[in-house]
PDB file of N, CA and C in Angstrom:
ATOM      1  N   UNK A   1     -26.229  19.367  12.314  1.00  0.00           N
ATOM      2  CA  UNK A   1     -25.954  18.920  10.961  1.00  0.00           C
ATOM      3  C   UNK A   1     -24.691  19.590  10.419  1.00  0.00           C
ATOM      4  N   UNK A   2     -24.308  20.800  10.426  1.00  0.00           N
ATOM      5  CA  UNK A   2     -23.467  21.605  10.484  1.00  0.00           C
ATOM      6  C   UNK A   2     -21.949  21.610  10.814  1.00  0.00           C
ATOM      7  N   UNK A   3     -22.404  20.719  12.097  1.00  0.00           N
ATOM      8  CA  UNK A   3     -20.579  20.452  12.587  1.00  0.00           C
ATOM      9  C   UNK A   3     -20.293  18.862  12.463  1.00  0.00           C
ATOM     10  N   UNK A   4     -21.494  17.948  11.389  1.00  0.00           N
ATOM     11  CA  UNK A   4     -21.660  16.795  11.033  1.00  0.00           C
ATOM     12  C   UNK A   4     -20.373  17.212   9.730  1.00  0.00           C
ATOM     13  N   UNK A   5     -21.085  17.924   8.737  1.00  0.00           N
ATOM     14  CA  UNK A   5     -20.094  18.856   7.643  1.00  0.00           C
ATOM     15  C   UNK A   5     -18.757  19.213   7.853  1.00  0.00           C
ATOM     16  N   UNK A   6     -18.745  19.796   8.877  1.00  0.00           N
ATOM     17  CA  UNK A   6     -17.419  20.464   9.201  1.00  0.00           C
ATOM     18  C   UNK A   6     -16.781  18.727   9.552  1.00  0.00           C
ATOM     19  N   UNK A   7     -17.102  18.357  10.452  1.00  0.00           N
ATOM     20  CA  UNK A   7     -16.132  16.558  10.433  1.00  0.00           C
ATOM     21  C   UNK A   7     -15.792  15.745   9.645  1.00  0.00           C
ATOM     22  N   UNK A   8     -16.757  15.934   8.613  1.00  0.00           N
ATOM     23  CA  UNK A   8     -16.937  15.344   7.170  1.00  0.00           C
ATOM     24  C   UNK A   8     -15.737  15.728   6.218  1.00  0.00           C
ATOM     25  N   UNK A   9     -15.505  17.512   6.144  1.00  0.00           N
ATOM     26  CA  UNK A   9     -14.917  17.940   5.722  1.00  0.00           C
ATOM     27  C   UNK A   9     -13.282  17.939   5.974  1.00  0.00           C
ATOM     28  N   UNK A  10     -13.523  18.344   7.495  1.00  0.00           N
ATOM     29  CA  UNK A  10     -11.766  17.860   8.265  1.00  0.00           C
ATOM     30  C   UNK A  10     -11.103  16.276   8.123  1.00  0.00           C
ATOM     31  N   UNK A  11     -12.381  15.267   8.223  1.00  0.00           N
ATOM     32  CA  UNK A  11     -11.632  14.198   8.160  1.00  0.00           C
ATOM     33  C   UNK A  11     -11.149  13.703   5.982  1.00  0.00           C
ATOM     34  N   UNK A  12     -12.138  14.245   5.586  1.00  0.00           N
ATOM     35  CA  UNK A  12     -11.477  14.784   3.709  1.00  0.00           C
ATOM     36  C   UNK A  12      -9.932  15.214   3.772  1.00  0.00           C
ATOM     37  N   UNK A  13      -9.986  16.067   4.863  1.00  0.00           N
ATOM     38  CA  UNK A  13      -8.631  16.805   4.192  1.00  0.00           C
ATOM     39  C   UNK A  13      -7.962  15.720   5.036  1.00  0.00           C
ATOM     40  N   UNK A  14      -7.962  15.386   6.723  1.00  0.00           N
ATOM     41  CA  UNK A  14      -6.851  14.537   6.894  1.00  0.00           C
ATOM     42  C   UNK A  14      -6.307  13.506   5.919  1.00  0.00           C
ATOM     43  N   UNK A  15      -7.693  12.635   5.131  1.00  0.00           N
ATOM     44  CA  UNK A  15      -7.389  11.691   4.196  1.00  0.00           C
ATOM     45  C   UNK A  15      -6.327  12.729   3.289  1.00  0.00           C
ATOM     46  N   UNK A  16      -6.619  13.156   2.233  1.00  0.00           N
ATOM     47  CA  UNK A  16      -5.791  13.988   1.825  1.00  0.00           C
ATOM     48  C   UNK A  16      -4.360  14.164   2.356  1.00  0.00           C
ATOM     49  N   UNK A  17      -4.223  14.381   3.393  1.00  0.00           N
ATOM     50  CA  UNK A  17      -2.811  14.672   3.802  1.00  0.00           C
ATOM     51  C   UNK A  17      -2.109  13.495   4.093  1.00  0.00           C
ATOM     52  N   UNK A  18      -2.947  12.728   4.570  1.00  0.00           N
ATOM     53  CA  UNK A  18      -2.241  11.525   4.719  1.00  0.00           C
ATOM     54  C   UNK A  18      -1.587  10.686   3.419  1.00  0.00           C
ATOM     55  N   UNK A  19      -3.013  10.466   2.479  1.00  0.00           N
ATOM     56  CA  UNK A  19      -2.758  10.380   0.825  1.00  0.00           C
ATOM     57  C   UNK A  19      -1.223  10.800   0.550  1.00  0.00           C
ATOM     58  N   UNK A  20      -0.898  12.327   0.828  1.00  0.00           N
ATOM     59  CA  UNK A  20       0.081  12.841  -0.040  1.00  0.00           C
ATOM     60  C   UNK A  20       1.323  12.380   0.556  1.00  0.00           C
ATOM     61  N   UNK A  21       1.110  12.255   2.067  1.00  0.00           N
ATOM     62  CA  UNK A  21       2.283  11.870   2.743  1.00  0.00           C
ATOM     63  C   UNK A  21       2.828  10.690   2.163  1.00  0.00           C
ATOM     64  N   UNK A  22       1.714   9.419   1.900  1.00  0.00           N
ATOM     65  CA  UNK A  22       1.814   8.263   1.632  1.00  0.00           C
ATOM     66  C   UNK A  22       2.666   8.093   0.185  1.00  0.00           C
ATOM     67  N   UNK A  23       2.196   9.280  -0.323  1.00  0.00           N
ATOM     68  CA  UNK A  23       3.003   9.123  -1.996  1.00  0.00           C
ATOM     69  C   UNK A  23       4.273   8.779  -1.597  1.00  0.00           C
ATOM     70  N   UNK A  24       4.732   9.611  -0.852  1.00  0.00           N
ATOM     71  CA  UNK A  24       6.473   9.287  -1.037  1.00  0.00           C
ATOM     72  C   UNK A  24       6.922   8.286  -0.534  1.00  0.00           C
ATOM     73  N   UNK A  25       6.108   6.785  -0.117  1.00  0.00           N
ATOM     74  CA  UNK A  25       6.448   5.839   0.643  1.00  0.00           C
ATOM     75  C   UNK A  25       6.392   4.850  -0.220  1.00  0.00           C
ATOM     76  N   UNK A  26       7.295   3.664  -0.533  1.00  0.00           N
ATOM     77  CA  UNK A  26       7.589   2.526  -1.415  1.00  0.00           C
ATOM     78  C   UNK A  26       8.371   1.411  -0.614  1.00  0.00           C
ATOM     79  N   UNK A  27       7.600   0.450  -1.351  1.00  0.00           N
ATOM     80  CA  UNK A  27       8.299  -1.039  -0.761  1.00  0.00           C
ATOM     81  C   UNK A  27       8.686  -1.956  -1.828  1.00  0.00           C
ATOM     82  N   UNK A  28       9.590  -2.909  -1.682  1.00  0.00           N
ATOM     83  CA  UNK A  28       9.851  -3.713  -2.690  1.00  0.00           C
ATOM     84  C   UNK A  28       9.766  -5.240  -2.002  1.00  0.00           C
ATOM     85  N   UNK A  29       9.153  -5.625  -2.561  1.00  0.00           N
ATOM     86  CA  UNK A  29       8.777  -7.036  -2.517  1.00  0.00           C
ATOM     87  C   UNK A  29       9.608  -8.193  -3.455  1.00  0.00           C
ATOM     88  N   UNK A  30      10.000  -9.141  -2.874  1.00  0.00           N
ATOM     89  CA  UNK A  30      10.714 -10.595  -4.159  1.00  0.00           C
ATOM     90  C   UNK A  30       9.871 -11.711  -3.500  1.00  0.00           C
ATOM     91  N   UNK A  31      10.171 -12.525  -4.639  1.00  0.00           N
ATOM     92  CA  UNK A  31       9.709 -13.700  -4.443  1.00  0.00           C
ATOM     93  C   UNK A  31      10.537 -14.852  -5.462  1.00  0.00           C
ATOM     94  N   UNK A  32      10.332 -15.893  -5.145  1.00  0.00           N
ATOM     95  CA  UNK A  32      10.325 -17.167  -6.432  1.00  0.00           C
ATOM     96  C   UNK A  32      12.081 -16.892  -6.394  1.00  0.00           C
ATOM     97  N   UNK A  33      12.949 -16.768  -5.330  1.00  0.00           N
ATOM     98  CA  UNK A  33      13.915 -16.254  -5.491  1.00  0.00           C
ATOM     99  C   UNK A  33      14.287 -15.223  -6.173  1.00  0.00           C
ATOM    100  N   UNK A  34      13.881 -14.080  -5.860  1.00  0.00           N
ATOM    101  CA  UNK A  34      14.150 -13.352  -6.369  1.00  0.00           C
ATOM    102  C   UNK A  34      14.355 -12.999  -8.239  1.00  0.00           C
ATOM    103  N   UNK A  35      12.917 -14.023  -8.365  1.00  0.00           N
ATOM    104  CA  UNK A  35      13.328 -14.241 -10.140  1.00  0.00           C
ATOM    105  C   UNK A  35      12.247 -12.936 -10.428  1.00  0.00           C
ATOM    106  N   UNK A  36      11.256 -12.735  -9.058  1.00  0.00           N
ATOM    107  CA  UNK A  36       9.828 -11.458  -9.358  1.00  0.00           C
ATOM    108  C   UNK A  36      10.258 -10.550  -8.479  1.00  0.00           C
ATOM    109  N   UNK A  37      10.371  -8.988  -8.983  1.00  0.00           N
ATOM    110  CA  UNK A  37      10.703  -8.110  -7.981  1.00  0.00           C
ATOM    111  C   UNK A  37      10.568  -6.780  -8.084  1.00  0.00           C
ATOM    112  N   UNK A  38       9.079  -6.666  -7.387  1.00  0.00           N
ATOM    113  CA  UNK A  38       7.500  -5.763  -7.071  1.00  0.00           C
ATOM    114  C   UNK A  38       8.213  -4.560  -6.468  1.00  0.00           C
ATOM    115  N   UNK A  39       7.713  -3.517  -7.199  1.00  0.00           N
ATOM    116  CA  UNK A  39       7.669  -2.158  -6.356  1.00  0.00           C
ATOM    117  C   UNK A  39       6.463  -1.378  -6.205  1.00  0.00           C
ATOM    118  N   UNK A  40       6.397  -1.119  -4.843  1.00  0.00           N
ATOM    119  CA  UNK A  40       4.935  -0.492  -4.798  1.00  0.00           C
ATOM    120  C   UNK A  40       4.887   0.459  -3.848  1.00  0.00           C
ATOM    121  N   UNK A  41       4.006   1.522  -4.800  1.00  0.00           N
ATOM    122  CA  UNK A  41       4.442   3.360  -4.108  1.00  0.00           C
ATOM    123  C   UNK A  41       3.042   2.774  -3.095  1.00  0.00           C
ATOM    124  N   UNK A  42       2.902   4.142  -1.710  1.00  0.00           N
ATOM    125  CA  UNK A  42       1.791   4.320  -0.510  1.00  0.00           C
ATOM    126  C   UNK A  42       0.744   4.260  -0.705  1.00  0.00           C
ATOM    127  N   UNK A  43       0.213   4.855  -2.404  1.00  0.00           N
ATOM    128  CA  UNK A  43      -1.234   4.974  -3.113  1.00  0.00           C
ATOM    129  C   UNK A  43      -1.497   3.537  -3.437  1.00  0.00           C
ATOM    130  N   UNK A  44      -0.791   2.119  -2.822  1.00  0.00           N
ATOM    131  CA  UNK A  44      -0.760   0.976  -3.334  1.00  0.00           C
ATOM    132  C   UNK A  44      -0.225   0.373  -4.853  1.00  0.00           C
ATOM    133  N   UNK A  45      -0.354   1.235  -5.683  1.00  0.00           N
ATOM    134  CA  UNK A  45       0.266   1.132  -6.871  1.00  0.00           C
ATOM    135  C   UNK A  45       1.342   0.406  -7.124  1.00  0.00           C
ATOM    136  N   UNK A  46       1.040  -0.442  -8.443  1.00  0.00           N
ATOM    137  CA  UNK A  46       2.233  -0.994  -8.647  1.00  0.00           C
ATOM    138  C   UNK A  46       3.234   0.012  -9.797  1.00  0.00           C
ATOM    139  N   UNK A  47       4.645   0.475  -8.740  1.00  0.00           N
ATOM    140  CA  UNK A  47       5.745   1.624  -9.712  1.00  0.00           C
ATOM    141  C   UNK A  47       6.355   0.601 -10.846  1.00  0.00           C
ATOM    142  N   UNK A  48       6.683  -0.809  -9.917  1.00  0.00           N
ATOM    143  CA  UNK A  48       7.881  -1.536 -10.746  1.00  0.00           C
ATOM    144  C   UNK A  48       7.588  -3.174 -10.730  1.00  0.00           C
ATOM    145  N   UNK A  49       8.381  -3.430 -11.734  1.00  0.00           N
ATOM    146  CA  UNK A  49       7.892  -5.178 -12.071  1.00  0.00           C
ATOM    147  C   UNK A  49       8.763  -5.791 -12.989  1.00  0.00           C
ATOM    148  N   UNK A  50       9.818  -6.521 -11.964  1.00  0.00           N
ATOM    149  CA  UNK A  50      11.205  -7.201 -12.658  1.00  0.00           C
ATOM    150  C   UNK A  50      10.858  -8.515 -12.963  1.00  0.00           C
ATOM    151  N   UNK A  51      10.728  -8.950 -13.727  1.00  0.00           N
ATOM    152  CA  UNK A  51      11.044 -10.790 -13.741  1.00  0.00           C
ATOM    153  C   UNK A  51      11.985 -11.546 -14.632  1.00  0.00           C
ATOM    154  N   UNK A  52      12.567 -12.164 -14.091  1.00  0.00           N
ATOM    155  CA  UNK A  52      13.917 -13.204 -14.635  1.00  0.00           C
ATOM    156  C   UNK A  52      13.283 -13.496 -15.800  1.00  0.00           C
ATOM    157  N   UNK A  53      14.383 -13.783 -16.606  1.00  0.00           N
ATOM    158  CA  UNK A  53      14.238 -14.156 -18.063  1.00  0.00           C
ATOM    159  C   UNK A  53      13.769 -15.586 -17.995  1.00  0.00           C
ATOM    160  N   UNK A  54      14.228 -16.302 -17.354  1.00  0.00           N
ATOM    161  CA  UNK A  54      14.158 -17.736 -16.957  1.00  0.00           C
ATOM    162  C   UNK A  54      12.588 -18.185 -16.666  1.00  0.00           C
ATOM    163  N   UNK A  55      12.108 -17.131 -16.036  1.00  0.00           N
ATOM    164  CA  UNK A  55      10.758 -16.839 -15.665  1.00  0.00           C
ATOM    165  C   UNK A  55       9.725 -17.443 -16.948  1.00  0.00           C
ATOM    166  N   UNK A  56       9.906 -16.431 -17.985  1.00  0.00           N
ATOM    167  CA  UNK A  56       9.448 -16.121 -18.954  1.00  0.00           C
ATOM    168  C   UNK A  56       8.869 -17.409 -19.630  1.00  0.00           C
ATOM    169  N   UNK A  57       9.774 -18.661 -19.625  1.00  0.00           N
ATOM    170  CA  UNK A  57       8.810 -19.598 -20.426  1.00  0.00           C
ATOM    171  C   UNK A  57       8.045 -19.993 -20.181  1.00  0.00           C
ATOM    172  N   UNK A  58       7.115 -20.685 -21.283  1.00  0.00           N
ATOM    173  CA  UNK A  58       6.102 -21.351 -21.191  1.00  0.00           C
ATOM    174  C   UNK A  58       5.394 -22.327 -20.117  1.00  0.00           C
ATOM    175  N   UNK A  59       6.904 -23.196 -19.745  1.00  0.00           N
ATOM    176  CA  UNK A  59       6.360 -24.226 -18.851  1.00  0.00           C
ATOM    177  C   UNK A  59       6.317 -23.777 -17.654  1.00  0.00           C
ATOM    178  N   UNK A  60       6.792 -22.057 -17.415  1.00  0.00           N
ATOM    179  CA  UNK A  60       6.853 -21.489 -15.627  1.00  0.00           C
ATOM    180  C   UNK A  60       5.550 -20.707 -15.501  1.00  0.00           C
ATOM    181  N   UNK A  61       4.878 -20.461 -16.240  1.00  0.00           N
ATOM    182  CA  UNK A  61       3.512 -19.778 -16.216  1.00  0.00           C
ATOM    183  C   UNK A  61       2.855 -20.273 -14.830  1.00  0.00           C
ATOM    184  N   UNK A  62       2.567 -21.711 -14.556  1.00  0.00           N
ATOM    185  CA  UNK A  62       2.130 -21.053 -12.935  1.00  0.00           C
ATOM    186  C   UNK A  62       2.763 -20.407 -12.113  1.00  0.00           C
ATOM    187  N   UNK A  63       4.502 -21.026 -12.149  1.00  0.00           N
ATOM    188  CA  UNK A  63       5.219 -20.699 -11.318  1.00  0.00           C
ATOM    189  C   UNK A  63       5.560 -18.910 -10.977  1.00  0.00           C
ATOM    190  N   UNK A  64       5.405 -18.560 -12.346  1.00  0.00           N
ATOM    191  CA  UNK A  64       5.444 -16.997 -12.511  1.00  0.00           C
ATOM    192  C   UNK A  64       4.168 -16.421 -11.711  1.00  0.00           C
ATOM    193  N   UNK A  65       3.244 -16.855 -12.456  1.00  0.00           N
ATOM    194  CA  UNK A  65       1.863 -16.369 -11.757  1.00  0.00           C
ATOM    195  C   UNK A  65       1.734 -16.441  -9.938  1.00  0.00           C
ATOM    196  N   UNK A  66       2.355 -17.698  -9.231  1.00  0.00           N
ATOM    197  CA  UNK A  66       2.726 -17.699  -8.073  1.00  0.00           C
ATOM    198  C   UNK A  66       3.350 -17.141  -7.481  1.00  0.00           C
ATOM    199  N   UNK A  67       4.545 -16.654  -8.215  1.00  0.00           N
ATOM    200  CA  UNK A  67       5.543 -15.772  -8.022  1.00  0.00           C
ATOM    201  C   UNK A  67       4.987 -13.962  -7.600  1.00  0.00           C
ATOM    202  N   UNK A  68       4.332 -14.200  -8.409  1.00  0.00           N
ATOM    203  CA  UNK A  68       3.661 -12.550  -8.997  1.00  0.00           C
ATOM    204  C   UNK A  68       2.978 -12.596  -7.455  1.00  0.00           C
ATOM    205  N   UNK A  69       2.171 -13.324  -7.566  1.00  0.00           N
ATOM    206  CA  UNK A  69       0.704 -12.679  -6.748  1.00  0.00           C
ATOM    207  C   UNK A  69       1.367 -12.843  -4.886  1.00  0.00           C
ATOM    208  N   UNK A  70       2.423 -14.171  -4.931  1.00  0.00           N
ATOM    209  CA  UNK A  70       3.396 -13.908  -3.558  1.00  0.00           C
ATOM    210  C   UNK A  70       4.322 -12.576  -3.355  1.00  0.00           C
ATOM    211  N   UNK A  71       4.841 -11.692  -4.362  1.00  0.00           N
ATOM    212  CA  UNK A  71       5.425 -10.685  -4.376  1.00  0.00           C
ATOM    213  C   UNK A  71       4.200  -9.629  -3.927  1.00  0.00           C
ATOM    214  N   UNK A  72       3.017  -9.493  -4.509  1.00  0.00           N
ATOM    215  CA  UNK A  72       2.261  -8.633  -4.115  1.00  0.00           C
ATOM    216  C   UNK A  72       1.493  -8.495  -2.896  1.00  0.00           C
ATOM    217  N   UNK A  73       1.022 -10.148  -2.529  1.00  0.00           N
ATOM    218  CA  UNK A  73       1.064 -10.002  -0.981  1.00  0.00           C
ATOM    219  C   UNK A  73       2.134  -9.301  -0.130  1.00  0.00           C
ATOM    220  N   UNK A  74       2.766  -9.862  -0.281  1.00  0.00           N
ATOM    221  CA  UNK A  74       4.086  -9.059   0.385  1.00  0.00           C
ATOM    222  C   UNK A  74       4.240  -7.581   0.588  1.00  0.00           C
ATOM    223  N   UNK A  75       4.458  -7.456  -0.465  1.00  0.00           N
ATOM    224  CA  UNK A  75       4.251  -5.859  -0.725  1.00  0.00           C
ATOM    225  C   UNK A  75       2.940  -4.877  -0.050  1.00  0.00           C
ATOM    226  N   UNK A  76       1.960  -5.758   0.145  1.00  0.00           N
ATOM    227  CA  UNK A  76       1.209  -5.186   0.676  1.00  0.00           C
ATOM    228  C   UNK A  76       0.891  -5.254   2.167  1.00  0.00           C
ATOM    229  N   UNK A  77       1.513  -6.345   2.715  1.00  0.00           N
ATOM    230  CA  UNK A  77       1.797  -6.229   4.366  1.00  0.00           C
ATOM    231  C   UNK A  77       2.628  -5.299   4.539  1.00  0.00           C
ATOM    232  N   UNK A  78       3.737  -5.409   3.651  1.00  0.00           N
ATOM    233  CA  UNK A  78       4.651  -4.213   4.010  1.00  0.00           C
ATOM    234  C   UNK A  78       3.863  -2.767   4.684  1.00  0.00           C
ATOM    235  N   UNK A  79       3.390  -2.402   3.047  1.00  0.00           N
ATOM    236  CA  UNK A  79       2.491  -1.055   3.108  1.00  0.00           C
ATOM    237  C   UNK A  79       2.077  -0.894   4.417  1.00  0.00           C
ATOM    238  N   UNK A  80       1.043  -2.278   4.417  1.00  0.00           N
ATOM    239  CA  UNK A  80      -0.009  -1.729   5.368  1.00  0.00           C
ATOM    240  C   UNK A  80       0.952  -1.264   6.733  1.00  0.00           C
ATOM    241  N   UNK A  81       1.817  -2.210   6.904  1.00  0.00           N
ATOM    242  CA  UNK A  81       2.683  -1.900   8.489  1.00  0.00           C
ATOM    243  C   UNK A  81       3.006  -0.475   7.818  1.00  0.00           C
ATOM    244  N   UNK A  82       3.996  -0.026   7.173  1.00  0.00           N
ATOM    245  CA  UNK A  82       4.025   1.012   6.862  1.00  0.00           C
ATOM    246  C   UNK A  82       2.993   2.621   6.849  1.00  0.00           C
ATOM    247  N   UNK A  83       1.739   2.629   6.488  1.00  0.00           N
ATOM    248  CA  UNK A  83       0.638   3.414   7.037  1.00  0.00           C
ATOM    249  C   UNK A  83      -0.184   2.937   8.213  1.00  0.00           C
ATOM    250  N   UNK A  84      -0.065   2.312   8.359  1.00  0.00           N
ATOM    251  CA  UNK A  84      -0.679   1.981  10.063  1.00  0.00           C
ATOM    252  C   UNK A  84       0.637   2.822  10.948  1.00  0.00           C
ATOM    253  N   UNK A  85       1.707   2.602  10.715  1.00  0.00           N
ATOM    254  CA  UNK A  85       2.471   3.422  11.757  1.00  0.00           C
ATOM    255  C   UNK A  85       2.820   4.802  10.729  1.00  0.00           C
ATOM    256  N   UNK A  86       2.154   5.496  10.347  1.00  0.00           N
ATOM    257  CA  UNK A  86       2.293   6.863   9.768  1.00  0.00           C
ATOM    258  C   UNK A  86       1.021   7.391   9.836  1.00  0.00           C
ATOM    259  N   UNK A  87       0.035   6.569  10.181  1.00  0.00           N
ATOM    260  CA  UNK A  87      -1.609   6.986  10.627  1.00  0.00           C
ATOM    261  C   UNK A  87      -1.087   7.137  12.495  1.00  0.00           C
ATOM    262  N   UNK A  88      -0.790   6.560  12.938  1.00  0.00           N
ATOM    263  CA  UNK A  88      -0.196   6.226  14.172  1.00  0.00           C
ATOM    264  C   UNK A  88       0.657   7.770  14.483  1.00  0.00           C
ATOM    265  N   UNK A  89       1.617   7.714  13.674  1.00  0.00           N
ATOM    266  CA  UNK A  89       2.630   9.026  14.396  1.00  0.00           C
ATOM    267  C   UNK A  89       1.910  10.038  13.872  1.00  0.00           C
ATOM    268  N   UNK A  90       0.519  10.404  13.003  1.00  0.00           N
ATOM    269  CA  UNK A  90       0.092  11.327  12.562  1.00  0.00           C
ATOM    270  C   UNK A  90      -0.982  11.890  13.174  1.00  0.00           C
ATOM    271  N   UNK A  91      -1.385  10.609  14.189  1.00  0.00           N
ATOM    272  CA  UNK A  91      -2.728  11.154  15.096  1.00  0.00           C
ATOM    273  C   UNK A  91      -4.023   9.980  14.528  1.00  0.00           C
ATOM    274  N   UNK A  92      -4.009   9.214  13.578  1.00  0.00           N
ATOM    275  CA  UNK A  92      -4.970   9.103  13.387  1.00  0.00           C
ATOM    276  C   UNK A  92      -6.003   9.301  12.800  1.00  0.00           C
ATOM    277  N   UNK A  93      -7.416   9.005  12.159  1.00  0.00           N
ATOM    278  CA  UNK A  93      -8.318   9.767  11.807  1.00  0.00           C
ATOM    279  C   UNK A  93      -9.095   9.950  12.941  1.00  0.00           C
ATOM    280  N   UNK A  94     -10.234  11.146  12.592  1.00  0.00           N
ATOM    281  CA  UNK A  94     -10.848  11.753  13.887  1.00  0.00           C
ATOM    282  C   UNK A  94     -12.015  10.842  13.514  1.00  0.00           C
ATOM    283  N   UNK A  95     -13.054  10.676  14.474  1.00  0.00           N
ATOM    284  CA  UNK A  95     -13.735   9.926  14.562  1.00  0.00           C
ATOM    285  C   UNK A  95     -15.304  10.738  14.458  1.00  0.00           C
ATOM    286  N   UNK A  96     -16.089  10.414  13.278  1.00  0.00           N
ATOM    287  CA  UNK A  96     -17.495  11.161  12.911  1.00  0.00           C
ATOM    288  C   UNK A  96     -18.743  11.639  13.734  1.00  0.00           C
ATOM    289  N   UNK A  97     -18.136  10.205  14.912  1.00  0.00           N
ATOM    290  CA  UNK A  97     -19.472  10.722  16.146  1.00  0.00           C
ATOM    291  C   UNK A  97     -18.723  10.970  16.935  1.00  0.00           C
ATOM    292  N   UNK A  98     -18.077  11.705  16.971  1.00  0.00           N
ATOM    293  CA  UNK A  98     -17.206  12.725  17.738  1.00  0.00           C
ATOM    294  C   UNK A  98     -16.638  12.026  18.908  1.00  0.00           C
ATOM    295  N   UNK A  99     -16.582  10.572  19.277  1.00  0.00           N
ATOM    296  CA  UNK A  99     -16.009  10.029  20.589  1.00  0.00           C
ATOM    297  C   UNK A  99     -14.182   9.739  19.950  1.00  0.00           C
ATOM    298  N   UNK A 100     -14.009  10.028  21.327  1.00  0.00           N
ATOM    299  CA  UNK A 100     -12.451  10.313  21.128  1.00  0.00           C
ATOM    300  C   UNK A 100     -12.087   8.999  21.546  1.00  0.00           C
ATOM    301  N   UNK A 101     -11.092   8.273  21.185  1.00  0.00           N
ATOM    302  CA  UNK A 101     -10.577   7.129  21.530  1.00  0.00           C
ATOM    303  C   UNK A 101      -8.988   7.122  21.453  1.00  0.00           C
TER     304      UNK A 101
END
């Protein structure tokens, strides 16, 4: 039970380190020609959020809304390629029932 804890605990802190590593990592995403244009820090967060003035009216409201949610996909394949290869050059997480892979 003991070294169940201790794995529990080591794989906490890897999250953790990885977490902090991840802070300093950002992607920027466009879309709709570049009228929407997403920034998003490693913690997934959205930092930034440009949109064209043109954007703004009334009659582009889907188009904006399309705009938006295609910029954030984006942004988030990015990421993910982005921590998948920084989980990758970092080792990985360790695995709870202790088989090594």
């Amino acid at each position: 039970m003991f070294s169940k804890l201790k794995q529990f605990k080591d794989l906490r802190d890897q999250g953790k380190k990885y977490q902090n590593v991840m802070s300093g990592e950002s992607v920027t995403a466009r879309s709709g020609g570049d009228s929407v244009v997403l920034t998003m820090d490693g913690n997934l967060g959205i930092t930034g959020l440009a949109i064209a003035p043109e954007m703004l009216a009334p009659d582009k409201k889907t188009k904006l809304e399309s705009a938006i949610k295609d910029a954030h996909a984006d942004a988030m394949k990015k990421m993910q390629r982005i921590i998948a290869g920084k989980m990758q050059d970092m080792g990985g997480f360790p695995s709870l029932s202790g088989d090594k892979k």
